[in-house]
Protein backbone atom coordinates (compact mmCIF):
# COMPACT_ATOMS: atom_id res chain seq x y z
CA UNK A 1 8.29 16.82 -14.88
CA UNK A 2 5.19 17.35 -16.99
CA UNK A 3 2.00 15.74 -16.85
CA UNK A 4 2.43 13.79 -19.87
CA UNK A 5 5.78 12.57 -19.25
CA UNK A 6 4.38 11.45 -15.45
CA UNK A 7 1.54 9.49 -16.90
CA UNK A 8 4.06 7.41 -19.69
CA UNK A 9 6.17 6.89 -16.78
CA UNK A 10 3.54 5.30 -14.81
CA UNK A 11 2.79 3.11 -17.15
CA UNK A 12 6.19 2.09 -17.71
CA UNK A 13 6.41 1.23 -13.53
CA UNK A 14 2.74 -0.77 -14.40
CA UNK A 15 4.59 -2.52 -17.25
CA UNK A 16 7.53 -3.47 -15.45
CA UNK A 17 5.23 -4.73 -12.23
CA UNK A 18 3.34 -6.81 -14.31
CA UNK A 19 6.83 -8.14 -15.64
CA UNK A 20 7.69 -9.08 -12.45
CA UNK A 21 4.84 -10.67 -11.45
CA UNK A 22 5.10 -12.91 -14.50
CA UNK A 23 8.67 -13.99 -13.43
CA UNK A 24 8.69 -14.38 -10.38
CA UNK A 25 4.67 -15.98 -10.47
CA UNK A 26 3.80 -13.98 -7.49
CA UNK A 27 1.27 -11.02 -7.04
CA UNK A 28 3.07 -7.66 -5.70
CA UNK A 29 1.23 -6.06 -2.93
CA UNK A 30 -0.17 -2.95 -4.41
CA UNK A 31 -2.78 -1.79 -1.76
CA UNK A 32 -1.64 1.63 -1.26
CA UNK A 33 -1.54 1.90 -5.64
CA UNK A 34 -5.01 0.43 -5.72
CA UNK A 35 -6.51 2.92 -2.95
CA UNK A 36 -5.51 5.56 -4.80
CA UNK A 37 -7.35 4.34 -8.27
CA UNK A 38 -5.49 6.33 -10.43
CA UNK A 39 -4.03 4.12 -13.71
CA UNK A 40 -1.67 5.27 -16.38
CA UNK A 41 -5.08 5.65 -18.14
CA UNK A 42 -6.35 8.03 -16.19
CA UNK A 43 -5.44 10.90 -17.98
CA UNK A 44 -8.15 13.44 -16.54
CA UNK A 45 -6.39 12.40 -12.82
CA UNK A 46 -4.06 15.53 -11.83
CA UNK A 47 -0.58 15.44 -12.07
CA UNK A 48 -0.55 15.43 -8.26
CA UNK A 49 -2.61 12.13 -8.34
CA UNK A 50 -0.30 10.50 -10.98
CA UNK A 51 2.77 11.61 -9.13
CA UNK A 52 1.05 9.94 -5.77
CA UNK A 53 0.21 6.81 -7.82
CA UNK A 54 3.86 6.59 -8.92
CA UNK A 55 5.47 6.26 -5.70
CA UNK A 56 3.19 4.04 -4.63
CA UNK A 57 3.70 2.00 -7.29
CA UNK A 58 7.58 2.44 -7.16
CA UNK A 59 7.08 1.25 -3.23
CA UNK A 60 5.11 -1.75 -3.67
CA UNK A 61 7.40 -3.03 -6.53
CA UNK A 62 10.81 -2.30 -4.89
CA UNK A 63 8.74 -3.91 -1.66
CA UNK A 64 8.46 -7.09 -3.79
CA UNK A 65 12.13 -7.23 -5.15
CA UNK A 66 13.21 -7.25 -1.41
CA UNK A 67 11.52 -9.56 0.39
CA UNK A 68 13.41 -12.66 -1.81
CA UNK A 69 17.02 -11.40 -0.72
CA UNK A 70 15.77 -11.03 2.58
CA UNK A 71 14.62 -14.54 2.94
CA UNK A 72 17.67 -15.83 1.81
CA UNK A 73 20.01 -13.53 4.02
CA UNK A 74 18.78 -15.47 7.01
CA UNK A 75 20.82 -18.60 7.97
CA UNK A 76 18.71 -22.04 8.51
CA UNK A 77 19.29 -23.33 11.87
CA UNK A 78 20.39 -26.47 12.34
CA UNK A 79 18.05 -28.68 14.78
């Protein structure tokens, strides 16, 4: 994958986590993403960096989009 084509696809991922934050009206943990402080509008960031930022991105939103099912997965108990 080129360069270019990594950095629109980044922000693409940042698009669709900030779409998900605005449905579901919860912040996704990005800490990893945010140590690395590389945004889609970095552009003078290597490829290497954007590729890094993009799985950490992927991570924290598929992280997010877990969690829900997760919660509702486990039975209630019954006191």
């Amino acid at each position: 994958m080129k360069k270019q084509e990594l950095i629109h696809l980044h922000g693409l991922l940042a698009e669709v986590g900030n779409y998900y934050e605005e449905c579901e009206a919860d912040e996704i943990s990005l800490d990893e993403y945010e140590e690395l402080g590389v945004r889609p509008t970095s552009i003078h960031k290597s490829k290497t960096d954007h590729k890094a930022a993009v799985f950490a991105l992927a991570g924290g939103i598929t992280s997010a989009m877990e969690e829900p099912e997760e919660q509702e997965a486990v039975p209630a108990q019954a006191d």
